[in-house]
C-alpha atoms as a PDB file:
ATOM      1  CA  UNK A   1     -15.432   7.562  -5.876  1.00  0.00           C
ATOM      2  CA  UNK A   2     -14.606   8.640  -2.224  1.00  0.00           C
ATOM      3  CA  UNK A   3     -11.866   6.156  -2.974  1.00  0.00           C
ATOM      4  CA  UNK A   4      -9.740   8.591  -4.790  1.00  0.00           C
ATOM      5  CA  UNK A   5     -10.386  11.712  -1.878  1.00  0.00           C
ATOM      6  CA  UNK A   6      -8.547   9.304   0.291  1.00  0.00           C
ATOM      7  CA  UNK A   7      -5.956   8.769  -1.788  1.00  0.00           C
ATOM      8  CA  UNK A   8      -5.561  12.231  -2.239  1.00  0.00           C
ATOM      9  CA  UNK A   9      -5.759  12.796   1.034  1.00  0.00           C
ATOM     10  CA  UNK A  10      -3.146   9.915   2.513  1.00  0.00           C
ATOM     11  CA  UNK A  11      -0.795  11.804  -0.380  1.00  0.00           C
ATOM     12  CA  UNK A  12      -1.197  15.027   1.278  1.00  0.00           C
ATOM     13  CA  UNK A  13      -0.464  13.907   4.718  1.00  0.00           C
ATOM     14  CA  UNK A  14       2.776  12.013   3.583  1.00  0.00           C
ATOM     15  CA  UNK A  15       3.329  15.471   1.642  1.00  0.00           C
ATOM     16  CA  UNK A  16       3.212  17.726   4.790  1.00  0.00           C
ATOM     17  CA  UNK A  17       5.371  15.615   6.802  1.00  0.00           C
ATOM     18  CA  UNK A  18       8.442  15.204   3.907  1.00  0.00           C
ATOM     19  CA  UNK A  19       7.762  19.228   2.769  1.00  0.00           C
ATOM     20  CA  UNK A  20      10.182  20.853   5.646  1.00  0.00           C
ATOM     21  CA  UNK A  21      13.456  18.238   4.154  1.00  0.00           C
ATOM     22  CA  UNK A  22      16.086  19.439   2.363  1.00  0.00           C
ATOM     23  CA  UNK A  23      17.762  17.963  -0.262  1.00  0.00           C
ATOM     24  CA  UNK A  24      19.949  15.641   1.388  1.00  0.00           C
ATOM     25  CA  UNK A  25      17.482  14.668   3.693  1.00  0.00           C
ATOM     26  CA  UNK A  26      15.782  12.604   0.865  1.00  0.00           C
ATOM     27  CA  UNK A  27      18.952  10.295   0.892  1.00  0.00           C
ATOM     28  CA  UNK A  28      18.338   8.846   4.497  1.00  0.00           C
ATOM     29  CA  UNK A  29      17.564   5.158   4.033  1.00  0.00           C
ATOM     30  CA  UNK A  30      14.943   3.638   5.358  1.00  0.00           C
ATOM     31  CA  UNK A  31      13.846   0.071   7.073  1.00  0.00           C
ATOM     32  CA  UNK A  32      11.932  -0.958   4.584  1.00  0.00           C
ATOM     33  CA  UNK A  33      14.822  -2.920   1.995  1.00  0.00           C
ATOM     34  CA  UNK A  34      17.075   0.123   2.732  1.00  0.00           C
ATOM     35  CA  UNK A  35      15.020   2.822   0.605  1.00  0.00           C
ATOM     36  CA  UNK A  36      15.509   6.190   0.491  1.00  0.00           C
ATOM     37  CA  UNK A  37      12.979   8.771   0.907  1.00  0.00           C
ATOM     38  CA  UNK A  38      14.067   9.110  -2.649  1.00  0.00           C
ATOM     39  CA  UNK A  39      13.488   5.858  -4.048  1.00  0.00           C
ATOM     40  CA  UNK A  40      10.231   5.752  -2.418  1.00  0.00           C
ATOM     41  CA  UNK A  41       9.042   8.538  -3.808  1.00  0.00           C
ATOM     42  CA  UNK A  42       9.881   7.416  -7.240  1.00  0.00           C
ATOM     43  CA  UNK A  43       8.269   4.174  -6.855  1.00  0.00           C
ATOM     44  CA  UNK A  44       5.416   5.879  -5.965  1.00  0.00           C
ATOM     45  CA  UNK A  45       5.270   8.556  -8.204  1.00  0.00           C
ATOM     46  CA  UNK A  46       5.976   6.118 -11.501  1.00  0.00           C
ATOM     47  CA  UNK A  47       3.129   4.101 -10.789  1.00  0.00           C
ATOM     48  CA  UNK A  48       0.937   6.638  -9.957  1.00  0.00           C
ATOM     49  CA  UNK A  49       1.832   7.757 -13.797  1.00  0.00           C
ATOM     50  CA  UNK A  50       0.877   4.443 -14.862  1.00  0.00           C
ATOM     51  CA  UNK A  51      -2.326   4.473 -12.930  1.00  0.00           C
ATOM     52  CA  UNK A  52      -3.348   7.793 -14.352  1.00  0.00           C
ATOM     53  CA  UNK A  53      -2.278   6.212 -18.095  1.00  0.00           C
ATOM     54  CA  UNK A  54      -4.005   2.942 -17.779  1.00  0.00           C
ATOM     55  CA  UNK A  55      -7.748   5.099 -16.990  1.00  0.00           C
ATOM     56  CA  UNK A  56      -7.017   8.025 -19.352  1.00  0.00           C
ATOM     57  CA  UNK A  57      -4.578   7.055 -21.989  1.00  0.00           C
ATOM     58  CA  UNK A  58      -4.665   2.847 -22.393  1.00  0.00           C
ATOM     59  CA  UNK A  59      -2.427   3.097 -25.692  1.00  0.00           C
ATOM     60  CA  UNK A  60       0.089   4.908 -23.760  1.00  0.00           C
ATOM     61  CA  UNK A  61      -0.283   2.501 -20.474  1.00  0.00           C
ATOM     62  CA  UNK A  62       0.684  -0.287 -22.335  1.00  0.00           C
ATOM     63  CA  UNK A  63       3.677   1.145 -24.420  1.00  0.00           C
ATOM     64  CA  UNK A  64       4.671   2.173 -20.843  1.00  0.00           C
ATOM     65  CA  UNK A  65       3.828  -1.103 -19.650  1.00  0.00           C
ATOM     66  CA  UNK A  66       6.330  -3.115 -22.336  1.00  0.00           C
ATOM     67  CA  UNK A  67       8.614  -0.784 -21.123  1.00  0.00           C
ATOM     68  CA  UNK A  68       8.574  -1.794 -17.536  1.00  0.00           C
ATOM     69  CA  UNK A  69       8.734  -5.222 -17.612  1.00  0.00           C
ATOM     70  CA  UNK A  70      12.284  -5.608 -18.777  1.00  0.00           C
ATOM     71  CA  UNK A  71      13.281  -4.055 -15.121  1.00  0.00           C
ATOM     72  CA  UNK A  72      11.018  -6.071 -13.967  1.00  0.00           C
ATOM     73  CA  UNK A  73      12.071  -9.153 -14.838  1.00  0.00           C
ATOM     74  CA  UNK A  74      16.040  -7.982 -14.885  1.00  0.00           C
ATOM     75  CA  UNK A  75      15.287  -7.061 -10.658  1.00  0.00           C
ATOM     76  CA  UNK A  76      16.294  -3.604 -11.325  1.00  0.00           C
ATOM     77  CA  UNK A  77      12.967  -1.814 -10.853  1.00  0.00           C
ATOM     78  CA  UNK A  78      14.286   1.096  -8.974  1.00  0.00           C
ATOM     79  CA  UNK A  79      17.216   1.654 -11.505  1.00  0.00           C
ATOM     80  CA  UNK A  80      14.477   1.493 -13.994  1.00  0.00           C
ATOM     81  CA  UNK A  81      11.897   4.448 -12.129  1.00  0.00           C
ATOM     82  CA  UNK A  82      15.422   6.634 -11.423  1.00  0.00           C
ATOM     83  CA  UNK A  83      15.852   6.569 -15.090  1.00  0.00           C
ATOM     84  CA  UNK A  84      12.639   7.146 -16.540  1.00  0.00           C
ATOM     85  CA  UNK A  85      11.812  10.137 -13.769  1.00  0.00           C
ATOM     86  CA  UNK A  86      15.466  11.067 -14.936  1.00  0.00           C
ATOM     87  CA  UNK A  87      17.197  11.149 -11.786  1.00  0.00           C
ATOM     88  CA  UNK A  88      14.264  12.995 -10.328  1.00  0.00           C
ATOM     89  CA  UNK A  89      15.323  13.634  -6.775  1.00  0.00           C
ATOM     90  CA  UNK A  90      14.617  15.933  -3.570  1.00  0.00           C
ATOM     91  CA  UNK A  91      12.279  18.776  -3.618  1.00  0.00           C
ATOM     92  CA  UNK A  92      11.519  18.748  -7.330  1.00  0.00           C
ATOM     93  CA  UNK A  93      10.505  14.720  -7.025  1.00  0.00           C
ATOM     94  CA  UNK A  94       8.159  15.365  -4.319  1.00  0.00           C
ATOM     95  CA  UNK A  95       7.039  18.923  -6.008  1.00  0.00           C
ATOM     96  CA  UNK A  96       6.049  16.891  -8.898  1.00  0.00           C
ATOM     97  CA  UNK A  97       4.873  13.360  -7.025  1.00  0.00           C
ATOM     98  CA  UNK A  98       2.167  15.832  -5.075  1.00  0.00           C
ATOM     99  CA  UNK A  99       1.244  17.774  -7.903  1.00  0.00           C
ATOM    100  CA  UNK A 100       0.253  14.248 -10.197  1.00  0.00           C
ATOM    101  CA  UNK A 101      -1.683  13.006  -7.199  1.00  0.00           C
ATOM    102  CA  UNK A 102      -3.530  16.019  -7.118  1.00  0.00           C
ATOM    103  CA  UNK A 103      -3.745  15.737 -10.967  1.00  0.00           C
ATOM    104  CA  UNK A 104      -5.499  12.057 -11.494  1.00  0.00           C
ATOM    105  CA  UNK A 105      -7.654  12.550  -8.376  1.00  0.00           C
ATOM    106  CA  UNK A 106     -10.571  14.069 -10.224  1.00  0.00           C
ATOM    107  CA  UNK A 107     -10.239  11.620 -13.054  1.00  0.00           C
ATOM    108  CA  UNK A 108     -10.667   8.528 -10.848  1.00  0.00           C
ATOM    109  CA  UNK A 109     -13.172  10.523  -8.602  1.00  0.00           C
ATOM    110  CA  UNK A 110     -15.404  10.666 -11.787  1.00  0.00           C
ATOM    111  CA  UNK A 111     -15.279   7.403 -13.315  1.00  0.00           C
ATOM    112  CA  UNK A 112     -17.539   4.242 -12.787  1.00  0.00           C
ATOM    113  CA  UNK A 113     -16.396   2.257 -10.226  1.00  0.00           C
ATOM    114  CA  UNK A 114     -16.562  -0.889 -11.829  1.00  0.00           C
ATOM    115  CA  UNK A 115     -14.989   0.133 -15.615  1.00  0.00           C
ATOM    116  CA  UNK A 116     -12.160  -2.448 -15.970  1.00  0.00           C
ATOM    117  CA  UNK A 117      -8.197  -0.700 -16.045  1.00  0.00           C
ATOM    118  CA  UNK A 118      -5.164  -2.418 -17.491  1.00  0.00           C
ATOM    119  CA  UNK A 119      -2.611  -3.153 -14.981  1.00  0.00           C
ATOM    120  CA  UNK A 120       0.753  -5.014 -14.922  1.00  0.00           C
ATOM    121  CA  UNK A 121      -1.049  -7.938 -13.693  1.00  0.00           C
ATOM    122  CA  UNK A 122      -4.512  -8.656 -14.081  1.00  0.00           C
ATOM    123  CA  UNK A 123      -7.046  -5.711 -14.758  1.00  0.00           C
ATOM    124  CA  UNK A 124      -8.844  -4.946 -12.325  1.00  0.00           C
ATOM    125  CA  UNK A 125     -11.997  -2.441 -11.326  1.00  0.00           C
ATOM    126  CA  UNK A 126     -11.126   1.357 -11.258  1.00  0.00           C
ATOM    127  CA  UNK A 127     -12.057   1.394  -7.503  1.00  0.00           C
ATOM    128  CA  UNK A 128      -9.021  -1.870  -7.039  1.00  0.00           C
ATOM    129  CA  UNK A 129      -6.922   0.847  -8.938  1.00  0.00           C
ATOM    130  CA  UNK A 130      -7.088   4.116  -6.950  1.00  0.00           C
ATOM    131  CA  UNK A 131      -7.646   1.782  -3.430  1.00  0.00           C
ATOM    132  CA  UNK A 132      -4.180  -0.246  -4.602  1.00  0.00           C
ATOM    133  CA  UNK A 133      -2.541   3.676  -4.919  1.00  0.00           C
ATOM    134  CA  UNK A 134      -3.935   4.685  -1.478  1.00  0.00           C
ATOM    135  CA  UNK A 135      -2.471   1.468  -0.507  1.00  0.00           C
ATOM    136  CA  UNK A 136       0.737   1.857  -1.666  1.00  0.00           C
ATOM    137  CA  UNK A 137       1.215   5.131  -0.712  1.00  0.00           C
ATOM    138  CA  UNK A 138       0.164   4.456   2.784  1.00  0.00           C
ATOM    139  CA  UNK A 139       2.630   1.544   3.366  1.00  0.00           C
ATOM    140  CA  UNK A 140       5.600   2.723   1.668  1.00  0.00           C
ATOM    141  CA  UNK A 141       4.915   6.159   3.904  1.00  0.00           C
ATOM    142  CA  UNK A 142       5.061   4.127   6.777  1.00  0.00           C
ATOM    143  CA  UNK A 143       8.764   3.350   5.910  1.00  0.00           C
ATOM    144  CA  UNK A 144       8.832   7.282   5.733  1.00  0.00           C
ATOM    145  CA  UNK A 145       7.201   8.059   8.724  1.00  0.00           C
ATOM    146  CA  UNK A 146       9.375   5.742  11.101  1.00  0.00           C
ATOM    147  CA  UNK A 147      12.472   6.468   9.578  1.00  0.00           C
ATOM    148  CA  UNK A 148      11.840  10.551  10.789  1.00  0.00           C
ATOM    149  CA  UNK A 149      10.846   8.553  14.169  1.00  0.00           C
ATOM    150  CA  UNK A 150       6.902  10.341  13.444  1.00  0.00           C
ATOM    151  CA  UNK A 151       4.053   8.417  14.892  1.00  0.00           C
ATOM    152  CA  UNK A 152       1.614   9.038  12.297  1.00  0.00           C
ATOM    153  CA  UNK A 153      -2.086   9.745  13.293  1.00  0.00           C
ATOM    154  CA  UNK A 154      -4.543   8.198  10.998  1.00  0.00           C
ATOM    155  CA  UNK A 155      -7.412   8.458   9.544  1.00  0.00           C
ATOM    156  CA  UNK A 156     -10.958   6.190   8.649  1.00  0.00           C
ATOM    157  CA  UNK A 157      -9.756   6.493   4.985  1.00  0.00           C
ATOM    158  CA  UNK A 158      -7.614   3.293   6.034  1.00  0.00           C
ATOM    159  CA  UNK A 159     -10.488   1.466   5.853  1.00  0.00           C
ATOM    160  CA  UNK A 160     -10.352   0.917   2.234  1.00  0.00           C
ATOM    161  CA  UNK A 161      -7.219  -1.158   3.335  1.00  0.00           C
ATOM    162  CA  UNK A 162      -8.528  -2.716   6.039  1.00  0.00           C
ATOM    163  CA  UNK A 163     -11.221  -4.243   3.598  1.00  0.00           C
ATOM    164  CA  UNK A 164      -8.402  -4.680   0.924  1.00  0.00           C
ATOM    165  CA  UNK A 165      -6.887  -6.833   3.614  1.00  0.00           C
ATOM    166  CA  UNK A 166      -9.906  -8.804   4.200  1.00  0.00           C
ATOM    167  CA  UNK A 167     -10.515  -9.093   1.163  1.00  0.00           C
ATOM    168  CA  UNK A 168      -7.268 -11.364   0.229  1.00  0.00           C
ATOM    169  CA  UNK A 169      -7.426 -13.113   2.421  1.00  0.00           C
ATOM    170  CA  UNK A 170      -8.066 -16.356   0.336  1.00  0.00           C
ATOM    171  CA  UNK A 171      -5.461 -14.964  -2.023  1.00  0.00           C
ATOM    172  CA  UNK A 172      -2.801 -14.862   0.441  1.00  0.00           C
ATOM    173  CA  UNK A 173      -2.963 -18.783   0.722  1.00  0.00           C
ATOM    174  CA  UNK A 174      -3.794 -19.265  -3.165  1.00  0.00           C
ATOM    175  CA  UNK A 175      -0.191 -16.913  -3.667  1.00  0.00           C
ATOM    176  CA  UNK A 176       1.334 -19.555  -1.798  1.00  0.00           C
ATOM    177  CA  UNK A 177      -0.469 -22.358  -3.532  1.00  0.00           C
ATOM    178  CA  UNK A 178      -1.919 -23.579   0.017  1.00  0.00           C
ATOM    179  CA  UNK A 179      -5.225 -24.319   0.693  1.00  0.00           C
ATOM    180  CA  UNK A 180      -7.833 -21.718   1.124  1.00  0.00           C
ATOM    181  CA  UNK A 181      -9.912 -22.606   4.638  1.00  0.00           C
ATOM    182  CA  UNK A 182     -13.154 -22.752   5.021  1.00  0.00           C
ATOM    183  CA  UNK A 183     -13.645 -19.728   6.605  1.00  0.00           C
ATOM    184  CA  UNK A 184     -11.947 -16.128   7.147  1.00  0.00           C
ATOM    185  CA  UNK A 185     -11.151 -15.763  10.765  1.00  0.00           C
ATOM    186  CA  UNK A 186     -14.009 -13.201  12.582  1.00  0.00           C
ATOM    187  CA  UNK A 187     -12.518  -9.790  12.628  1.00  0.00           C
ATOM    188  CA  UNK A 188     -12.688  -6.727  14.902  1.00  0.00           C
ATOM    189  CA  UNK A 189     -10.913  -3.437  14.542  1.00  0.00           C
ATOM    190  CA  UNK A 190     -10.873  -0.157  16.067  1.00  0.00           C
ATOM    191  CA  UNK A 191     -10.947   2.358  14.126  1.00  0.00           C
ATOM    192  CA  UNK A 192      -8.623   5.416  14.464  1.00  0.00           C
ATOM    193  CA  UNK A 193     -12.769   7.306  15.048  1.00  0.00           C
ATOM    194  CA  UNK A 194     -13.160   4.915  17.390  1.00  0.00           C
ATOM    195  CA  UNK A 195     -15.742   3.508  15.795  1.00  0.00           C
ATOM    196  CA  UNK A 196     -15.828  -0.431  15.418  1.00  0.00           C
ATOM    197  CA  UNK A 197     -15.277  -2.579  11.904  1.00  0.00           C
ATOM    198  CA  UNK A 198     -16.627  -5.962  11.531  1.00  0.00           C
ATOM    199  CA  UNK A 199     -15.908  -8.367   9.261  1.00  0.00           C
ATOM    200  CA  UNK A 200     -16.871 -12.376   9.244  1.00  0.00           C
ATOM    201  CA  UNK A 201     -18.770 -14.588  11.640  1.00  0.00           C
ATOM    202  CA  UNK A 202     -19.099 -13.090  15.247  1.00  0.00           C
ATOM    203  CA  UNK A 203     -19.397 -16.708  16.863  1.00  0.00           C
ATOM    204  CA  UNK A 204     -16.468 -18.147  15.145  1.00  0.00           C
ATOM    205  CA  UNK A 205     -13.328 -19.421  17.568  1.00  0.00           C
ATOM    206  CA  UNK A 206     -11.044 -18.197  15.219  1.00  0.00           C
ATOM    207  CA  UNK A 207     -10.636 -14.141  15.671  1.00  0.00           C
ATOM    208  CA  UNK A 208      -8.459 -11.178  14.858  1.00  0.00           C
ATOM    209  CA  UNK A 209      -9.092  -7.891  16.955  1.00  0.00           C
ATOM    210  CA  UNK A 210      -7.274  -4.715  17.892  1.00  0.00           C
ATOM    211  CA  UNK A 211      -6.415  -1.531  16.753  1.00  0.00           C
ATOM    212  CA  UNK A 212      -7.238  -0.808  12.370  1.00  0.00           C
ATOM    213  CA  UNK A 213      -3.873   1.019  12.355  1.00  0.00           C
ATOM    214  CA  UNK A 214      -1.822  -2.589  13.107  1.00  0.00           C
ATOM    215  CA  UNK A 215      -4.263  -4.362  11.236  1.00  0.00           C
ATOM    216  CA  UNK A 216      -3.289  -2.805   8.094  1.00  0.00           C
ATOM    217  CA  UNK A 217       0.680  -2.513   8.993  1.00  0.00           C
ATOM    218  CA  UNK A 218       0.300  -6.220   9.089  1.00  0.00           C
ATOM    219  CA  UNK A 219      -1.274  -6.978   5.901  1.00  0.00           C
ATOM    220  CA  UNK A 220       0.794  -4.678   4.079  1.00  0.00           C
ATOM    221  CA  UNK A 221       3.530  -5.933   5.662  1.00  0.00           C
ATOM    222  CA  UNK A 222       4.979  -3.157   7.457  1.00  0.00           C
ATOM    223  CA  UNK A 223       4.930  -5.038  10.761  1.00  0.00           C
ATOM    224  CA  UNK A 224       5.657  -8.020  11.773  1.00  0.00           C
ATOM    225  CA  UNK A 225       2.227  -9.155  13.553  1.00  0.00           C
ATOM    226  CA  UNK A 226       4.832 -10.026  16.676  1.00  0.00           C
ATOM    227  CA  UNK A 227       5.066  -5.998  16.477  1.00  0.00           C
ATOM    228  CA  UNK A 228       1.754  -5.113  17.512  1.00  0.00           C
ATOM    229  CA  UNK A 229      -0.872  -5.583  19.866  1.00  0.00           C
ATOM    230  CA  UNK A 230      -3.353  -7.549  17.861  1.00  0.00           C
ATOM    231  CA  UNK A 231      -5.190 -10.328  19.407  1.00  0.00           C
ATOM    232  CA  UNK A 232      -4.951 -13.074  17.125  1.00  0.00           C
ATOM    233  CA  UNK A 233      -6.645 -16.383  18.479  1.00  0.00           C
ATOM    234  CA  UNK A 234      -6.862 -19.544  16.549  1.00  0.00           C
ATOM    235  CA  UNK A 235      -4.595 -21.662  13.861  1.00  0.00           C
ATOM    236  CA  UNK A 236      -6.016 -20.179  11.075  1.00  0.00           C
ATOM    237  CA  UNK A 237      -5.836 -16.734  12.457  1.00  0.00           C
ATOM    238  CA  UNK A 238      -2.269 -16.953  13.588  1.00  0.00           C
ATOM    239  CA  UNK A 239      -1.154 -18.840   9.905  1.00  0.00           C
ATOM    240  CA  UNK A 240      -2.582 -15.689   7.920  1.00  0.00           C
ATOM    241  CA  UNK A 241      -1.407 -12.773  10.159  1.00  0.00           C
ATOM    242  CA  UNK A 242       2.169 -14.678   9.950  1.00  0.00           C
ATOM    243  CA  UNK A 243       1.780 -14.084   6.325  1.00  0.00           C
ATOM    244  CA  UNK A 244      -0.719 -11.952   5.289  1.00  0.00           C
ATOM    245  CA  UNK A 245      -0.581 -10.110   2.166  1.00  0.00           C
ATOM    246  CA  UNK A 246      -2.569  -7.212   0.634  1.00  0.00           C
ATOM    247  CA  UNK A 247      -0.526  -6.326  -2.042  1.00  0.00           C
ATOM    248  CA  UNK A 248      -0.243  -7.803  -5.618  1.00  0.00           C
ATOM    249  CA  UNK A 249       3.242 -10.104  -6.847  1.00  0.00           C
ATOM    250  CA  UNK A 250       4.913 -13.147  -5.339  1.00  0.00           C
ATOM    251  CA  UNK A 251       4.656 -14.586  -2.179  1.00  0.00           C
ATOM    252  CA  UNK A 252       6.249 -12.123   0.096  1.00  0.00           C
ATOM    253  CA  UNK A 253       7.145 -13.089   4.156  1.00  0.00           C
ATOM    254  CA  UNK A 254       6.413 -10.262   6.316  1.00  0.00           C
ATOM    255  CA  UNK A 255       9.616  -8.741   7.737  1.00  0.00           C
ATOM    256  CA  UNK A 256      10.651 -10.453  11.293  1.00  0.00           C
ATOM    257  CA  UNK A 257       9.809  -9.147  15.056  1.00  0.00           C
ATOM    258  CA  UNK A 258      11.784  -6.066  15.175  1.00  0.00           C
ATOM    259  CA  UNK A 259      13.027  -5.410  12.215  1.00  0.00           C
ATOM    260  CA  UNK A 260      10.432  -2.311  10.714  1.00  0.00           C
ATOM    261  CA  UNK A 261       9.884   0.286  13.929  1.00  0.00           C
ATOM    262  CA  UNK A 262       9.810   3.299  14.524  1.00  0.00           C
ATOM    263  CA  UNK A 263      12.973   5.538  15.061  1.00  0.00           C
END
């Protein structure tokens, strides 16, 4: 699955720019909820664990799994991946974060697309999986990236999110327990190529156009839609970009104008 190249290859980039840090560098907080470089890093390095578990080793996904849930459900997630990774910090956390991306990339790059994975909500298709870790890892790195005030230069390989984000957008309303309408707005993105991405009915009134890059800050909810330079035209448009979400869990609202930028 080219899938899991680009999630090897979005880990990489976030890699390069976080390598030259020292230490104490890793306990600058963030915008997004206050994060460290730290805690972000764990986050994303326990569930890439668990991804690599739930394809290889399902037995040991779901002891993992039981595990979990009781930090989960207690709202103490990150106190739960600190302790697991025990206290896993600086260099060595993003020595050994890299080194188990680079590790479960093959695995996912060889299996069949469509074999069904465990996951801590539904199960979902091995391409979901690895797309949900490129995802992830692309979003939370945004956090990174502004918070060392680095624009970061992107790639087509967000266009697994881009359809990700088209893709839920029925969800988005069903999270919410609204009404799905009729029809997804038309959409129109730029590529970072340069090349154009299409998605819906070209005739429709209701539209969403502008650069791929905001498109998926905004349905990951790095941005507040107010934030970028999207052209958003239509009620139905404007109601999902004011709370579109990608990602799996409760009803999140996006952060407000302002709030997640660039240092």
């Amino acid at each position: 699955m080219q899938q899991a190249q680009d999630f090897l290859d979005e880990s990489e980039a976030l890699h390069a720019l976080i390598a030259p840090l020292d230490d104490r560098a890793f306990e600058q907080e963030t915008l997004f909820k206050g994060w460290t470089l730290n805690n972000i890093l764990r986050h994303l390095h326990f569930w890439n664990i668990s991804a690599d578990l739930t394809l290889t080793d399902e037995p040991a996904f779901d002891a993992l799994l039981a595990q979990v849930m009781g930090g989960l459900k207690a709202g103490r997630l990150l106190e739960f991946e600190e302790k697991y990774l025990d206290g896993l910090s600086g260099q060595a956390l993003l020595k050994a974060w890299i080194e188990k991306a680079r590790a479960m990339t093959p695995a996912y790059a060889a299996a069949d697309p469509k074999s069904r994975i465990k996951w801590a909500g539904p199960s979902m298709s091995a391409r979901s999986g690895i797309t949900a870790r490129l995802m992830e890892t692309w979003a939370h790195g945004q956090a990174v990236y502004d918070a060392l005030g680095v624009e970061r230069q992107d790639g087509d390989r967000i266009g697994n999110i881009v359809r990700l984000g088209v893709n839920t957008f029925g969800w988005t309303y069903k999270n919410r327990k609204m009404d799905v309408p009729e029809a997804m707005p038309y959409v129109r993105l730029i590529a970072p190529s340069g090349a154009v991405w299409e998605y819906g009915d070209k005739s429709a009134d209701e539209r969403v156009e502008g650069s791929a890059t905001e498109f998926c800050q905004t349905v990951t909810q790095c941005r507040n839609v107010g934030d970028t330079q999207l052209k958003v035209t239509g009620e139905v448009a404007t109601e999902w970009m004011g709370m579109a979400q990608c990602f799996a869990g409760p009803a999140n609202d996006p952060p407000a104008v302002g709030v997640r930028r660039r240092a």
